[in-house]
N, C-alpha and C. Protein backbone atom coordinates (compact mmCIF):
# COMPACT_ATOMS: atom_id res chain seq x y z
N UNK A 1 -22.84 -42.12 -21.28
CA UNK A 1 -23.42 -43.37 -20.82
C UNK A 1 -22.62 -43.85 -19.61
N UNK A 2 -23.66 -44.18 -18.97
CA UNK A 2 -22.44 -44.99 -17.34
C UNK A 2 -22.87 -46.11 -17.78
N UNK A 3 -22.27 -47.37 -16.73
CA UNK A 3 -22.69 -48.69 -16.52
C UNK A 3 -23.11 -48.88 -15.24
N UNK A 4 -23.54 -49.83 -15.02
CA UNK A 4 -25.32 -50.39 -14.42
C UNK A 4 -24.99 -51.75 -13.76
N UNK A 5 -24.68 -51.99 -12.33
CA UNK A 5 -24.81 -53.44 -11.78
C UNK A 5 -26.10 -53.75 -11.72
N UNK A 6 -26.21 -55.19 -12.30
CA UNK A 6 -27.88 -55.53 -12.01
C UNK A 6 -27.82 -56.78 -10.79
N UNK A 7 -28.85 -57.28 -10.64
CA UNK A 7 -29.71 -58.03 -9.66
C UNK A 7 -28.24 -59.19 -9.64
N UNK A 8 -27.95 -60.01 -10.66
CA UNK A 8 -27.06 -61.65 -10.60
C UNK A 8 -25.53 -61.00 -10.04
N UNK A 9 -26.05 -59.48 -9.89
CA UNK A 9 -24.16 -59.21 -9.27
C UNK A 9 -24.19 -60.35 -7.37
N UNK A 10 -22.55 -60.93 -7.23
CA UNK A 10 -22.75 -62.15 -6.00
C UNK A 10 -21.50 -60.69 -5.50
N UNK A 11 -21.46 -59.95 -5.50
CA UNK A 11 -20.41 -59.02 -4.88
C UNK A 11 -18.94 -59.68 -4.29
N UNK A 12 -18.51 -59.76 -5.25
CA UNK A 12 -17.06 -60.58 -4.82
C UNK A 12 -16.36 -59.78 -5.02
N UNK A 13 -16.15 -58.57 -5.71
CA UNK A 13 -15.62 -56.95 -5.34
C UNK A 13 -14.37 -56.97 -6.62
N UNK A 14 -14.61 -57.94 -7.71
CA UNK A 14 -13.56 -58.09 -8.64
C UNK A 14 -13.71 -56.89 -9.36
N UNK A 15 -14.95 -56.23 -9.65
CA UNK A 15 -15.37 -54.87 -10.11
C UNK A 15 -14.60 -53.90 -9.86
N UNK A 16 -15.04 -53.93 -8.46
CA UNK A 16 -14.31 -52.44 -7.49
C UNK A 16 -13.08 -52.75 -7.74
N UNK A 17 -12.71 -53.65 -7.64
CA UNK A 17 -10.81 -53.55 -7.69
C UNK A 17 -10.01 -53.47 -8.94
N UNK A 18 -11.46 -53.45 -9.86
CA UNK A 18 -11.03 -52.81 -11.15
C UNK A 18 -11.21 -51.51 -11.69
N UNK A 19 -12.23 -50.93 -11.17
CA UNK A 19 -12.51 -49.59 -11.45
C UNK A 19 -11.16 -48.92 -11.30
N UNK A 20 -11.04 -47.88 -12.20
CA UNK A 20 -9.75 -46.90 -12.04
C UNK A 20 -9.89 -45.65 -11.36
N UNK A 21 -11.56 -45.48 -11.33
CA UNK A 21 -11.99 -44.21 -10.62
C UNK A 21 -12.88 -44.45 -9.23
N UNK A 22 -12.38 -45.56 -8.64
CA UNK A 22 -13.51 -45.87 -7.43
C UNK A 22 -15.27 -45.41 -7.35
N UNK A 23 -15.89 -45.81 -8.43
CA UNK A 23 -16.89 -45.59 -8.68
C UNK A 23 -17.70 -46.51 -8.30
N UNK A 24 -17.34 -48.06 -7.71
CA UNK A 24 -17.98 -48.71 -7.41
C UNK A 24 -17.81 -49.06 -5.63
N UNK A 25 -19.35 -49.59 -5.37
CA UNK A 25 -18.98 -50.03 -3.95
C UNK A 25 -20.66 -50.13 -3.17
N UNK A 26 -21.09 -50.40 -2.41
CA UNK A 26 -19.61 -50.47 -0.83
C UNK A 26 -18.41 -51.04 -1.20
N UNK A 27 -17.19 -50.57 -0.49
CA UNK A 27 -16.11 -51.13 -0.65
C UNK A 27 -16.12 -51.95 0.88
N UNK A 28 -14.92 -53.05 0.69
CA UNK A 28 -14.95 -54.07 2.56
C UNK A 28 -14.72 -53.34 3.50
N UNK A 29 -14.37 -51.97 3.46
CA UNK A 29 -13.83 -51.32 4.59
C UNK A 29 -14.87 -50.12 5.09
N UNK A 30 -15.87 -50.20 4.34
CA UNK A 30 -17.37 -49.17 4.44
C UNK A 30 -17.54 -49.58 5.70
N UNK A 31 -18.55 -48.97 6.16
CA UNK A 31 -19.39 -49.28 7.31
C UNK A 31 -21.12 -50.25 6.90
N UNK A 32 -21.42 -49.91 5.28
CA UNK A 32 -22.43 -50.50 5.37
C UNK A 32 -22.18 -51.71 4.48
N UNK A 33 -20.66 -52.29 4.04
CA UNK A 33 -20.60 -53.37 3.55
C UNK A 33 -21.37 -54.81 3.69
N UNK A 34 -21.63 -54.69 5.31
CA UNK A 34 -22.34 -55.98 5.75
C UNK A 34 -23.76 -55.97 5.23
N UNK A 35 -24.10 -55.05 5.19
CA UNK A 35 -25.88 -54.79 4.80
C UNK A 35 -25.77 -54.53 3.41
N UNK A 36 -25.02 -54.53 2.38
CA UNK A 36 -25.27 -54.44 1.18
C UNK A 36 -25.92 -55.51 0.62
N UNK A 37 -27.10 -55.92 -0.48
CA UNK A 37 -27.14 -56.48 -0.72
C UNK A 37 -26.90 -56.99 -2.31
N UNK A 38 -25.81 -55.96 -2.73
CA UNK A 38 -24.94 -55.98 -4.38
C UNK A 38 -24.18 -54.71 -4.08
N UNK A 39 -23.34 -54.99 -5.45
CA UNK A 39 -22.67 -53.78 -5.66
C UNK A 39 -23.40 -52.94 -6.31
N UNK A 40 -22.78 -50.97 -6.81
CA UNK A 40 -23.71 -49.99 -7.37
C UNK A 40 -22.36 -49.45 -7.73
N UNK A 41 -22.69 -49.16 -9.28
CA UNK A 41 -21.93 -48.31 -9.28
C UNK A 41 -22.42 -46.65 -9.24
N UNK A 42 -21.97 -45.61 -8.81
CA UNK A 42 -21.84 -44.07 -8.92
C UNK A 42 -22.21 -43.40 -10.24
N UNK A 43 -22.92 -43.67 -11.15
CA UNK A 43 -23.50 -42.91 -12.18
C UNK A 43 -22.29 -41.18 -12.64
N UNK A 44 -22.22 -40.66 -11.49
CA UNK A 44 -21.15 -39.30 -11.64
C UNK A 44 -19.94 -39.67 -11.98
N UNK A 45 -19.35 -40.91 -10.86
CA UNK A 45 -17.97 -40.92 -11.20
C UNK A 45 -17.36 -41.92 -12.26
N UNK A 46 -18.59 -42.72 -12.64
CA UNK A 46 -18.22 -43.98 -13.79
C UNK A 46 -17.35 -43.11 -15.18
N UNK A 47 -16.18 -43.88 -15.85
CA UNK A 47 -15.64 -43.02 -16.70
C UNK A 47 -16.09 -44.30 -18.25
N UNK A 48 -16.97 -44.91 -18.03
CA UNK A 48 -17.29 -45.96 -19.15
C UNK A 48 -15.99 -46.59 -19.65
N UNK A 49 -15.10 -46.69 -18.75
CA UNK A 49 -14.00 -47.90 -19.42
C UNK A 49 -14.33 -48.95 -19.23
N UNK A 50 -15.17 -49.68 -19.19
CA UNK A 50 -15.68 -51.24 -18.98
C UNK A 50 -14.72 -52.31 -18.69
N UNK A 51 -13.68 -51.57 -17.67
CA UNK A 51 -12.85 -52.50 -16.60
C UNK A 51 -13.50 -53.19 -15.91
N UNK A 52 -14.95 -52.92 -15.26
CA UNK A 52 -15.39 -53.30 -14.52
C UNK A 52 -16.35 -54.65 -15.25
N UNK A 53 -16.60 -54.36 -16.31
CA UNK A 53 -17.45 -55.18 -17.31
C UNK A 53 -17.18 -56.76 -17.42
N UNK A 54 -15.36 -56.06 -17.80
CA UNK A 54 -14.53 -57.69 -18.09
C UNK A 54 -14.03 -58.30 -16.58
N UNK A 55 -14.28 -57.31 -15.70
CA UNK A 55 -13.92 -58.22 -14.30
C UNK A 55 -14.90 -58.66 -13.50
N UNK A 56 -16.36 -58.75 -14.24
CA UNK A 56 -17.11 -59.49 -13.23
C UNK A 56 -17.22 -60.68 -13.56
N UNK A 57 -17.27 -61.20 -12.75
CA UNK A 57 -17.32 -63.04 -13.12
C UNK A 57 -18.64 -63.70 -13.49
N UNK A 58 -20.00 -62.97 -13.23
CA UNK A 58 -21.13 -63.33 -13.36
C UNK A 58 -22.09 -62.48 -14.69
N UNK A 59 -21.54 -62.00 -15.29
CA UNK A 59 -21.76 -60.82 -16.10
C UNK A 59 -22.90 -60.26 -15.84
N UNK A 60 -22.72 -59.11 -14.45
CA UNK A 60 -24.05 -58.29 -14.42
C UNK A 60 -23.84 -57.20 -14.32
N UNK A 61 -23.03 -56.44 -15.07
CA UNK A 61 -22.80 -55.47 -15.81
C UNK A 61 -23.31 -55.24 -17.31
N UNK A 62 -23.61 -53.50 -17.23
CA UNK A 62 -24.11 -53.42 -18.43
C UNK A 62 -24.24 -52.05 -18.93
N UNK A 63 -23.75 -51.81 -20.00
CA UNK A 63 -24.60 -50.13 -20.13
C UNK A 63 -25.70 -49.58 -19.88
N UNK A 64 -25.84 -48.60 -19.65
CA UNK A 64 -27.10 -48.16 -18.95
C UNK A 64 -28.20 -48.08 -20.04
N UNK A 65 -27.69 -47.90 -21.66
CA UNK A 65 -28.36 -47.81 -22.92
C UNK A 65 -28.38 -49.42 -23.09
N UNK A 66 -28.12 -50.51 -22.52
CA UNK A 66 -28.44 -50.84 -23.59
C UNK A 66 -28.79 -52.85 -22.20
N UNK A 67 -29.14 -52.32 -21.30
CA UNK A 67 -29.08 -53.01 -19.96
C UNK A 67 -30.47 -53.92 -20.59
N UNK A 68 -30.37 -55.70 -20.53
CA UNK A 68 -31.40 -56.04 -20.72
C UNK A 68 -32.91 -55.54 -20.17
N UNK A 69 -34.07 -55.63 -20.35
CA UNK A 69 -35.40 -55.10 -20.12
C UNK A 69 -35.74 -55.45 -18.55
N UNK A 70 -35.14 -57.01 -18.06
CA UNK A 70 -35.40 -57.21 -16.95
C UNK A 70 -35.05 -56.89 -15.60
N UNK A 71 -33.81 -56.20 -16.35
CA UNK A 71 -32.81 -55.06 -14.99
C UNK A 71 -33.28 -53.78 -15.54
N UNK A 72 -33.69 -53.48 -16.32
CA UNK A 72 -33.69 -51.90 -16.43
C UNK A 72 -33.94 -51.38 -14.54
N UNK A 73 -34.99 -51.64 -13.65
CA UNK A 73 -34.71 -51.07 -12.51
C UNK A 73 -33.30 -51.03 -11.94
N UNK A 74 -32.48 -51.45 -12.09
CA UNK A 74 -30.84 -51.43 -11.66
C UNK A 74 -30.38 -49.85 -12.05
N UNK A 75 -30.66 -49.82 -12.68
CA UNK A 75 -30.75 -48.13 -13.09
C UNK A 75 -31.11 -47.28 -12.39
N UNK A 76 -32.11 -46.90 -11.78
CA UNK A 76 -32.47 -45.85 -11.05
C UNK A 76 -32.05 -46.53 -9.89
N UNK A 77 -31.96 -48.08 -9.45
CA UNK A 77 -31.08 -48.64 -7.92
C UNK A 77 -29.97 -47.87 -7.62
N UNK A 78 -28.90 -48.11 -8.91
CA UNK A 78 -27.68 -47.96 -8.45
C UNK A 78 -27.76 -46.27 -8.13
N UNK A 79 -28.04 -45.74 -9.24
CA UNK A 79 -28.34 -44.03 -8.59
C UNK A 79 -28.38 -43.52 -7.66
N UNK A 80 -29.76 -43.98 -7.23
CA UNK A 80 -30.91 -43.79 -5.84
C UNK A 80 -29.44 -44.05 -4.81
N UNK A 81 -29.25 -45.40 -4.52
CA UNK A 81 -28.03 -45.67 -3.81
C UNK A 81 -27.10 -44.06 -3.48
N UNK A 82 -26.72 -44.03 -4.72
CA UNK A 82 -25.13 -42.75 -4.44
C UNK A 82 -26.25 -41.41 -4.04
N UNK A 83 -27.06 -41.25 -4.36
CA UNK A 83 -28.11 -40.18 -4.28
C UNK A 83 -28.09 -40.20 -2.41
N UNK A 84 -28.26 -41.27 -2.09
CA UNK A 84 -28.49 -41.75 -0.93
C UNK A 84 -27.62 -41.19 0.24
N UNK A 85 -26.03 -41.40 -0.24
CA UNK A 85 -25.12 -41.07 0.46
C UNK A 85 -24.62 -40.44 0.51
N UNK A 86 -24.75 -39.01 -1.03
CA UNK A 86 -24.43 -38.02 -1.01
C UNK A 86 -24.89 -36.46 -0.10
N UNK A 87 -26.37 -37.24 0.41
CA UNK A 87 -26.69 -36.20 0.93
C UNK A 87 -26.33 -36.83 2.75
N UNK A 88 -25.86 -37.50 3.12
CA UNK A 88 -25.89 -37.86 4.16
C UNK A 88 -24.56 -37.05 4.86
């Protein structure tokens, strides 16, 4: 199981600076930080320690099993996203 940023993430990057495996981002020093409009996490590199869980301040984090019904699209978002940049 990975975890899942949904829609109420305000990207204040308390996540990313918790992740232990840099699985989340844009990070501030990206190039497409300015145009993000949330964080995503990486589906491959997430290690399900839910560091990132207890450090968001807005709770829009979630398991991917078990992500309320109204984010389920955050799921294939955050993916699509790393899908995105992997082939670039």
């Amino acid at each position: 199981m990975t975890f899942v940023i949904a829609s109420p993430c305000i990207a204040d990057y308390s996540c990313l600076e918790a992740c232990p495996v840099e699985a989340i981002g844009p990070s501030p020093d990206s190039a497409e930080f300015l145009r993000a409009e949330q964080l995503y996490i990486d589906p491959a590199r997430c290690i399900d320690c839910e560091a990132c869980v207890e450090a968001c301040p807005v709770g829009a984090i979630f398991p991917a099993a078990s992500i309320p019904e109204r984010w389920k699209s955050a799921i294939a978002i955050n993916a699509a996203h790393y899908a995105e940049h992997r082939h670039v």
